[in-house]
Structures are given as structure tokens and as C-alpha cells.
Protein backbone atom coordinates (compact mmCIF):
# COMPACT_ATOMS: atom_id res chain seq x y z
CA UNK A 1 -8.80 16.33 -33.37
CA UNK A 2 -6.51 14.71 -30.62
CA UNK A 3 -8.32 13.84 -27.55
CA UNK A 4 -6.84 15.48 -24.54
CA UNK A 5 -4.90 13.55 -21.94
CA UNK A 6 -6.29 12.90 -19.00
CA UNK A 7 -4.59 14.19 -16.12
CA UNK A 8 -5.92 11.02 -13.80
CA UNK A 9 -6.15 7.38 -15.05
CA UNK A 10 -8.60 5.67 -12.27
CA UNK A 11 -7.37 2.32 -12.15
CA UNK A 12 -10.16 -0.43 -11.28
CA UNK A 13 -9.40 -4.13 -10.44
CA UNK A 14 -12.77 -6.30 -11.14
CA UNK A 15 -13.04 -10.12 -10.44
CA UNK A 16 -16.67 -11.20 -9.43
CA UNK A 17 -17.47 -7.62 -8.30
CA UNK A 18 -21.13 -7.42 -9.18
CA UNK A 19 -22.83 -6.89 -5.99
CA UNK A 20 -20.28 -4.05 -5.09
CA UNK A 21 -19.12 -2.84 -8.63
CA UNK A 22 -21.68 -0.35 -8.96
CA UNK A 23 -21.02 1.71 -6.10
CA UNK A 24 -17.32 1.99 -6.67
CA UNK A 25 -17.93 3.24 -10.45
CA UNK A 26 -20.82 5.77 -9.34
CA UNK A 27 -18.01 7.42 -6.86
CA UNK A 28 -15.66 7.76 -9.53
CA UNK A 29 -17.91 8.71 -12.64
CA UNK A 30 -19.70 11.67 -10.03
CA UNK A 31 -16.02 13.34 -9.31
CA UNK A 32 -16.38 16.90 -9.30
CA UNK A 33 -12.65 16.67 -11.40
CA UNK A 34 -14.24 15.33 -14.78
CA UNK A 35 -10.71 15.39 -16.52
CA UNK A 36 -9.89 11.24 -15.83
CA UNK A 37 -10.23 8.11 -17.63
CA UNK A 38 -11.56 4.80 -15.95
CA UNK A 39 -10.08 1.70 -16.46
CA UNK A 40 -11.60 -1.23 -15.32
CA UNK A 41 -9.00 -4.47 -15.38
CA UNK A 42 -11.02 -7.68 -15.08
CA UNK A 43 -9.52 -10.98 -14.07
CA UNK A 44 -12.50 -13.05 -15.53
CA UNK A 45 -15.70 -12.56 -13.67
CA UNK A 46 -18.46 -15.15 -14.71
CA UNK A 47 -21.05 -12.76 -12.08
CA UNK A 48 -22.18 -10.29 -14.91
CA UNK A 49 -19.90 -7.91 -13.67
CA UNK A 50 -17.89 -7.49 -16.91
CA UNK A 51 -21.58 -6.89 -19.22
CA UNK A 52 -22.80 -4.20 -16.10
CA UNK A 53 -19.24 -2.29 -16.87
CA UNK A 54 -19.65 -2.38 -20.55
CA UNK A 55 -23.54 -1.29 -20.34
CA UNK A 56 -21.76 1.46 -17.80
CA UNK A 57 -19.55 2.55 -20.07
CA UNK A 58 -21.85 3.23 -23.20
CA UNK A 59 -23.42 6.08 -20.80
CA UNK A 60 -19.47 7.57 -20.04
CA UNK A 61 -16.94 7.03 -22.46
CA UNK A 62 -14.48 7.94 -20.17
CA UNK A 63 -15.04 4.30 -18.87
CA UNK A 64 -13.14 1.23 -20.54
CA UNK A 65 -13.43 -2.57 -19.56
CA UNK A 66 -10.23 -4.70 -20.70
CA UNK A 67 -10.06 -8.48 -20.32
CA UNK A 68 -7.00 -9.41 -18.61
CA UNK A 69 -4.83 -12.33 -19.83
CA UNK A 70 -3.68 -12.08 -15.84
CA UNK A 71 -4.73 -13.59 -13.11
CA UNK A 72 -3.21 -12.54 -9.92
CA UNK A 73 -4.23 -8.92 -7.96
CA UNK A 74 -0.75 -7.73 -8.50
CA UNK A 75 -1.22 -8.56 -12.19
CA UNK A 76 -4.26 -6.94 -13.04
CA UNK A 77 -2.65 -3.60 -11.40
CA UNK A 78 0.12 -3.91 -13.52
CA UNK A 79 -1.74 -4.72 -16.70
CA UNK A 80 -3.84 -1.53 -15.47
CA UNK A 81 -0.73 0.60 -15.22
CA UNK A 82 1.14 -0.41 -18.56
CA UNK A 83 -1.98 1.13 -20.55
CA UNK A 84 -2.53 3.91 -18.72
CA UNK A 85 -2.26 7.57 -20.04
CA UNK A 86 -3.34 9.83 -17.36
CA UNK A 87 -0.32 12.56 -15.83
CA UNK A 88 -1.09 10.49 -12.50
CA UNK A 89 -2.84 7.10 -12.29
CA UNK A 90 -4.93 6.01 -8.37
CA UNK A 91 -5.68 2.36 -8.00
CA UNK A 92 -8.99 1.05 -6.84
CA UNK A 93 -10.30 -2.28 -5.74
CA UNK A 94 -14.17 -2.67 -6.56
CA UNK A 95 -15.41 -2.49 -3.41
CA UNK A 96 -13.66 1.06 -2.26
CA UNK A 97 -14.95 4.52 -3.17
CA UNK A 98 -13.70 7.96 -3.42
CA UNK A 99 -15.38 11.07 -1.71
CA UNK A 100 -17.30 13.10 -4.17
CA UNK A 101 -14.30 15.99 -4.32
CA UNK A 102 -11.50 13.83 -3.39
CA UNK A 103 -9.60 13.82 -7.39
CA UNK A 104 -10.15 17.58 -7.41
CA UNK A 105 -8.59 17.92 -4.00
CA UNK A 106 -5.75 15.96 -4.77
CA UNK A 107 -4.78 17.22 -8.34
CA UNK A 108 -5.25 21.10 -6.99
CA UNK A 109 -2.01 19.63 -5.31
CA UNK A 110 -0.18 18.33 -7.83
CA UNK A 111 1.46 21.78 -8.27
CA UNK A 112 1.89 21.51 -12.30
CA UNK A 113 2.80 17.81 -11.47
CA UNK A 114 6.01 18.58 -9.58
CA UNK A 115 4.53 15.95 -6.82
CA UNK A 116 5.63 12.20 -7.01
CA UNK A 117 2.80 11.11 -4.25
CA UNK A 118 0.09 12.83 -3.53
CA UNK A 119 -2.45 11.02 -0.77
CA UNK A 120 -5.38 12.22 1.24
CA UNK A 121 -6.92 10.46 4.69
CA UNK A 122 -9.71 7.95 4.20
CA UNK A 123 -12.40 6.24 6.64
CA UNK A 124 -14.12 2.75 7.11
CA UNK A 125 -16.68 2.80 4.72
CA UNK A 126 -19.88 4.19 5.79
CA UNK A 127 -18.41 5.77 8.63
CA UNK A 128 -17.14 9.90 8.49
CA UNK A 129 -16.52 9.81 12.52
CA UNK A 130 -12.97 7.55 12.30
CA UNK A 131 -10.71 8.60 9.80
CA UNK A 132 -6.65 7.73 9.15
CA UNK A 133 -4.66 10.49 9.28
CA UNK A 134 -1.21 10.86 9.87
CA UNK A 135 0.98 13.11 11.72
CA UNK A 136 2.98 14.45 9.12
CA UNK A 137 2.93 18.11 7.02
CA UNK A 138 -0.49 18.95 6.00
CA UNK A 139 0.12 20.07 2.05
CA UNK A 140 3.39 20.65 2.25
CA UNK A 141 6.05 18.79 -0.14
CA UNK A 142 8.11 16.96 1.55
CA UNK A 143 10.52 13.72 1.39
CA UNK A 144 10.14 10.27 3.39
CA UNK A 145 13.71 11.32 5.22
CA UNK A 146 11.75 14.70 6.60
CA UNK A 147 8.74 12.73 7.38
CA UNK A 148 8.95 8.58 7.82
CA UNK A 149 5.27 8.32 9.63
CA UNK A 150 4.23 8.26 6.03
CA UNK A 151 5.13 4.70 5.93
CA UNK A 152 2.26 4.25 8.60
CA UNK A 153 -0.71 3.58 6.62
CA UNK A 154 0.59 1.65 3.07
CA UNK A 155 -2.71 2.24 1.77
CA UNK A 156 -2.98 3.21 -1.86
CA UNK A 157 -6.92 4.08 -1.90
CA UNK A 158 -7.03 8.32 -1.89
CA UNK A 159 -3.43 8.54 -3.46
CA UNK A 160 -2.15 9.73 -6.80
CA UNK A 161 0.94 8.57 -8.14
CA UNK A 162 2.63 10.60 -10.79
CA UNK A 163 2.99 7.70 -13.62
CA UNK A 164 6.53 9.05 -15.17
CA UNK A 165 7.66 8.72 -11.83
CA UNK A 166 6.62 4.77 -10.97
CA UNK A 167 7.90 4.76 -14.85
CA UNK A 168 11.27 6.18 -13.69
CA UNK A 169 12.12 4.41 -10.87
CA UNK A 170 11.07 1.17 -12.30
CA UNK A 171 7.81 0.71 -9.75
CA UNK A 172 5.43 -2.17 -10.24
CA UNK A 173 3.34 -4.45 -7.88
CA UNK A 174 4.27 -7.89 -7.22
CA UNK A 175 2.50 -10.14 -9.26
CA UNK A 176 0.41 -11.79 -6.58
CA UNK A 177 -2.67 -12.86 -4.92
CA UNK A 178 -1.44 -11.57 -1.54
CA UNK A 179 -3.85 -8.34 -0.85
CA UNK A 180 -0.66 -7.32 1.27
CA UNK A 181 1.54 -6.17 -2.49
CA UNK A 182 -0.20 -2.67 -1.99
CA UNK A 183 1.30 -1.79 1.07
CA UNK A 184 4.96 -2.75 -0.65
CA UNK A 185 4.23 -0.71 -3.69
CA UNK A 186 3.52 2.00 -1.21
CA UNK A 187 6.51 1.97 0.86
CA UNK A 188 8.75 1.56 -2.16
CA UNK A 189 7.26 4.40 -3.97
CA UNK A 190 7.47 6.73 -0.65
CA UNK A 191 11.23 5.70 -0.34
CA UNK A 192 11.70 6.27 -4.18
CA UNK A 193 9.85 9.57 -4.68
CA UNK A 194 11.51 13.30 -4.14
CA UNK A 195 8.47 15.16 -3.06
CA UNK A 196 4.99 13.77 -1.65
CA UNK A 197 1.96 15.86 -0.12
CA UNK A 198 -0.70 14.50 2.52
CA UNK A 199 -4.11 16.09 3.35
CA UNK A 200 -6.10 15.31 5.72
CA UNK A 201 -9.03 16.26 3.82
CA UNK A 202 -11.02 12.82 3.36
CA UNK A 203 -10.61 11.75 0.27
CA UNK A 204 -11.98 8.01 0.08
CA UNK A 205 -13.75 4.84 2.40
CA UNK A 206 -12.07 1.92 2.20
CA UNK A 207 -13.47 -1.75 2.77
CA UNK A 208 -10.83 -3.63 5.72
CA UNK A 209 -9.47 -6.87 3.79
CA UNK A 210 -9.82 -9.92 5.63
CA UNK A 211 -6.57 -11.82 4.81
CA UNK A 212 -7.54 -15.56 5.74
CA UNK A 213 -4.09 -17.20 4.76
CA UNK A 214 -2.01 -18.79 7.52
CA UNK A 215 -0.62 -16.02 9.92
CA UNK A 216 2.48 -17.73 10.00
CA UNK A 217 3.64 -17.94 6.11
CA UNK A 218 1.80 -14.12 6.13
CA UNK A 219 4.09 -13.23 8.57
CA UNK A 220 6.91 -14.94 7.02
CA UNK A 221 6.02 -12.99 3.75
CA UNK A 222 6.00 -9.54 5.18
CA UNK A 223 9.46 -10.10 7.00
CA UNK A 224 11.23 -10.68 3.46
CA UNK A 225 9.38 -8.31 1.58
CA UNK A 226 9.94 -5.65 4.36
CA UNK A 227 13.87 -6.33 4.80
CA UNK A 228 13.44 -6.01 0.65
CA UNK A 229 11.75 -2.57 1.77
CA UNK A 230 15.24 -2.09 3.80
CA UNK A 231 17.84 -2.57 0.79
CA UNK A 232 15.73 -0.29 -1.56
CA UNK A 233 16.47 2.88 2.14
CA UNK A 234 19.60 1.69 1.33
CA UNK A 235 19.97 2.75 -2.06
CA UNK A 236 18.06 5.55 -2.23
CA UNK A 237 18.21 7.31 1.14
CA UNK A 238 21.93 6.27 1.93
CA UNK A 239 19.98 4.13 4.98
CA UNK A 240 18.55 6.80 6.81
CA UNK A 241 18.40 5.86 10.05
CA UNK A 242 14.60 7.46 10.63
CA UNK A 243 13.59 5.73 7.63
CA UNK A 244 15.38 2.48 8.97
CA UNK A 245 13.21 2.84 12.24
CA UNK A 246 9.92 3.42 11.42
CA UNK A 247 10.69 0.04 8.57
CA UNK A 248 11.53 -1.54 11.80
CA UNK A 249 8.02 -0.92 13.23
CA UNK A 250 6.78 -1.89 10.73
CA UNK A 251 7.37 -5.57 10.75
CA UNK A 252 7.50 -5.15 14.83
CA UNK A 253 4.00 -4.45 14.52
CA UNK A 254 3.00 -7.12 12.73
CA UNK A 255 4.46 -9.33 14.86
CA UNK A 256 2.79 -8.07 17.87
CA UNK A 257 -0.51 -8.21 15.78
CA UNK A 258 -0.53 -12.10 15.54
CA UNK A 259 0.73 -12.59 18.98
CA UNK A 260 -2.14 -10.46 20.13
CA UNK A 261 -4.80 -12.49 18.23
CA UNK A 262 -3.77 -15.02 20.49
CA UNK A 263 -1.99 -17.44 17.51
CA UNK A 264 0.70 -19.73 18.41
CA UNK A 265 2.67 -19.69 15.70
CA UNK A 266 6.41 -20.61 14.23
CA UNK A 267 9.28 -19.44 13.07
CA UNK A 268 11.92 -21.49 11.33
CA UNK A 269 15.77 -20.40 11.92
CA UNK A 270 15.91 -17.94 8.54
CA UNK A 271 13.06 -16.00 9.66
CA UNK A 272 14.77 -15.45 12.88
CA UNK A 273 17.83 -14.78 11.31
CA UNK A 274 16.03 -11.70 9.09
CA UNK A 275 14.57 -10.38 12.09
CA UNK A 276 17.38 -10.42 13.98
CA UNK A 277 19.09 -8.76 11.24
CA UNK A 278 16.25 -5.81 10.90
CA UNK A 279 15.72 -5.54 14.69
CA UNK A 280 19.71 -4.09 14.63
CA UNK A 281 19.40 -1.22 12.74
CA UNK A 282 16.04 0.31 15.09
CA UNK A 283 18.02 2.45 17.38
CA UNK A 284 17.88 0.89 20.93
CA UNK A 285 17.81 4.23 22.65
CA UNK A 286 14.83 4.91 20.21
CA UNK A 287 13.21 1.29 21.55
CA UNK A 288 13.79 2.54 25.61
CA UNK A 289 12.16 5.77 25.00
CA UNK A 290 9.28 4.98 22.43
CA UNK A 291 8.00 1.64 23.25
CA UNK A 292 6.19 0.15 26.23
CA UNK A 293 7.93 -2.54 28.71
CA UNK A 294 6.28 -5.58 27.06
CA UNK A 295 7.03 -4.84 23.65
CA UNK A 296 10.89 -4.11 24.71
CA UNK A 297 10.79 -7.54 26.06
CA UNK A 298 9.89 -8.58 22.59
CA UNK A 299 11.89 -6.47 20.49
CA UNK A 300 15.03 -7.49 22.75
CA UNK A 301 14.15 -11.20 22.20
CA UNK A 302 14.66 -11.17 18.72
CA UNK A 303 17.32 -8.63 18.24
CA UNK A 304 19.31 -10.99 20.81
CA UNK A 305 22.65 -12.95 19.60
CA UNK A 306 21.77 -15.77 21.79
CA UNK A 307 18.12 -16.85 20.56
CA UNK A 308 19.84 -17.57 17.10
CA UNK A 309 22.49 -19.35 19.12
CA UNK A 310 20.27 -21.49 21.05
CA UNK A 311 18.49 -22.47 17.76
CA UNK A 312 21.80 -23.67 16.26
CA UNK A 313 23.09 -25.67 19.12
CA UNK A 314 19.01 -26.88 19.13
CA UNK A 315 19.65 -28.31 15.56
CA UNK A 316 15.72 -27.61 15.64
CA UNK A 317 13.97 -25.39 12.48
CA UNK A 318 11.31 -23.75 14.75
CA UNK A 319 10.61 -21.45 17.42
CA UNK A 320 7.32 -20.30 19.34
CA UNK A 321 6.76 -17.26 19.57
């Protein structure tokens, strides 16, 4: 007899995960939605982690360890995805968990897998009181033209992907270290999908990464990826000019994020250039009424002709910002 397909392939990413493994597995082995399959992608732990997943998985066979010829984060969710069978696949990293009900809650959504993206709120682990949400249609299908605050939060823990679709539209992570290629494969498969559906019923706890490269090439990373973010509106949403907004923020924020951490950092003339570029297509009138006097005085900085001007009659590769 044919095993049944599962309607949700739990995608795990492993690499020296011992001490926090087991805790991620127990959420997703006690789902009230039993109908999954767990597979755990391992980048070649030498911590015991891979023998505690096999020893796991002779007491649920849903459970399946595979030794990844990969080595990068985006690799192993790749590798995780390309053997996948599940209707919809979620993505975890080890140390995340899932609320008890938060696969049933999201596949009684799925309405007969019409939905691209399904994705409920999560919390700081350990702590129920402060949860993201967003301020879009509660359960309710909708596209990322009707609703671009989706783009907020880029965070894949609590959200089901529908795997023809990422199949489809040709949707994969970069293969890299960087713990920032979620948020991309986020915002590409919000821009990408024809109907997604938020809850704000809590639906996992997520661990805060702390991303210790140089804020300056991290920063320098998110601009291209994000003006990357910008051709793919382009293509599929005709550049909607909502979409094109809250992309804006996006990288506006992150700016504002390392000048408020106090880092004195720089920005060589192509950077500038890309910002400039992005900065053009937020809606000023949208700037004057939505954003406070300081960051105006920011955003205008960059989006200004003459800061690229002074650079080139500078002959100089930098700029503080």
C-alpha cells in the first residue's frame, strides 16, 4: 500500500544543535496536525546531534535525518526543499519551536490548498506577552498589492509555503551563510504568490539571531539584495507603487538601525548610487506625511542628486554616514 502524502513537510536545518535540538523536535513531533513529515538537513555536526535525531526518529518514523553534501544555511534549506513531498513545506532552524496547534491552525487555512502563503504571528521564545503581528487582513486571502505591511516581518518561522508554488515561480534561498537569505526568500515569495492568509493566532517562538558580521558589508548586502527585491515588483506587480514603498522602508530601516547603534560606518560611491536609485521610487508626499523630521533629513540625504555629485567631483570611494 502507498503511503499517504503528507500535507506538511517540516523542514529542519541542524549543524551542532545538540543542546537545543531536542526542544525544537518535541514541538514539532507533539502537533495536534499529525499528517507531516520531518526532515532534519544536517550540515555536519560532530556534537552528537546527528545520533540524538536518528535515536529520535526510531520512536517517529515520520522523522528523517539526511547528511548534507552542503554547507552553507541557504544550502541545507534548499537541499531540504528539493526532497520534500509534503502539499506545503515550513522551514525551521533548531533552536525555534512551533505552538502546540500552530500546523493545524495554519493548514485549516489552506482552503483545499488554494493559498500560496499561509503565516501566523510568533513571540520571543519563552515569552506569550510580546507577539509580532501585523496590521493586515486577519484570514482573509489576499495579494501583497492589497496588503504590502506583509513585507514587515520576513520571518519564515509559523509560515507554510505551498511547495508547487516556490516550484512554479522558480523560489529558492540563496546559498549562503548570511542568516539574513530568509527574509529575501520571504519577500520574493510574498511578491510572487496570488493569494496569502495571516493569523494572528500564535503559531511559533522564535530565537532573535545575533548577526556579528561587519554592519557595513551587512548593510551593503541588504541594499543589493533588496533593490534585487525591487526588479522581481517589477515583473510581477507591474511596480506597484505600495509595494515599491514599503521595499523602500525596508532598506530605510536598516539604515537607521546601524546609525542608531551608534556605528560609524561607510559607504563606497555604488552603494550610494543604489540607494539613491531606491530612495526615488518611495513617494515623497508618502515620506512628508509618514515619517518623522529626522528620518526625512535622512531619507532626503540620500535620495539627493548632489551627494552623488559631491562624491564624484571628491574622486573619494567613501562616505560617513
Amino acid at each position: 500500500m502507498q503511503n499517504k502524502q503528507p500535507q506538511i513537510s517540516v523542514i529542519i536545518i541542524t549543524f551542532n544543535n545538540r543542546n537545543q535540538i531536542e526542544d525544537c523536535i518535541d514541538s514539532v513531533t507533539q502537533q495536534t496536525f499529525s499528517n507531516i513529515e520531518i526532515l532534519c538537513i544536517d550540515g555536519g555536526s560532530t556534537d552528537g546531534t546527528v545520533d540524538f535525531l536518528k535515536e529520535y526518529g526510531k520512536k517517529d518514523s515520520r522523522l528523517k535525518v539526511f547528511l548534507s553534501y552542503k554547507r552553507s544555511y541557504g544550502g541545507l534549506l534548499n537541499h531540504g526543499l528539493s526532497i520534500a513531498n509534503g502539499k506545503y513545506v515550513t522551514f525551521l532552524d533548531a533552536k525555534d519551536t512551533l505552538e502546540e496547534y500552530a500546523l493545524s491552525k495554519l493548514n485549516s487555512l489552506t482552503q483545499k490548498n488554494y493559498i500560496d502563503i499561509l503565516q501566523g504571528s510568533v513571540s520571543p521564545t519563552n515569552n506569550k506577552k510580546e507577539v509580532y503581528k501585523k496590521d493586515v487582513l486577519i484570514e482573509k486571502a489576499f495579494t501583497i498589492n492589497r496588503e504590502p505591511l506583509f513585507l514587515d516581518y520576513g520571518l519564515i518561522l509559523g509560515t507554510i509555503f505551498k511547495r508547487s508554488f516556490l516550484i512554479h515561480k522558480n523560489i529558492l534561498f540563496l546559498e549562503e551563510d548570511d542568516p539574513d537569505i530568509i527574509n529575501y526568500f520571504f519577500y520574493e515569495s510574498a511578491i510572487k504568490s496570488d493569494t496569502i492568509v495571516y493569523t494572528d493566532n500564535l503559531c511559533g517562538f522564535v530565537t532573535k539571531n545575533t548577526d556579528r558580521r561587519d554592519k557595513i558589508d551587512a548593510l551593503k548586502s541588504s541594499i543589493n539584495r533588496i533593490n534585487d527585491i525591487y526588479e522581481i515588483n517589477k515583473e510581477f506587480n507591474s511596480d506597484d507603487n505600495s509595494v515599491n514603498n514599503k521595499i523602500s522602508e525596508l532598506i530605510f530601516d536598516k539604515i537607521k538601525s546601524v546609525e542608531n547603534n551608534e556605528c560609524t560606518t561607510q559607504l563606497d560611491y555604488d552603494t550610494c548610487k543604489t540607494i539613491n536609485g531606491m530612495f526615488k521610487k518611495l513617494d515623497k508626499t508618502y515620506v512628508k506625511e509618514n515619517f518623522s523630521d529626522i528620518d526625512k533629513k535622512l531619507f532626503f540625504k540620500f535620495r539627493s542628486p548632489l551627494l552623488l555629485y559631491c562624491l564624484e567631483q571628491e574622486n573619494t570611494e567613501i562616505i560617513d554616514v
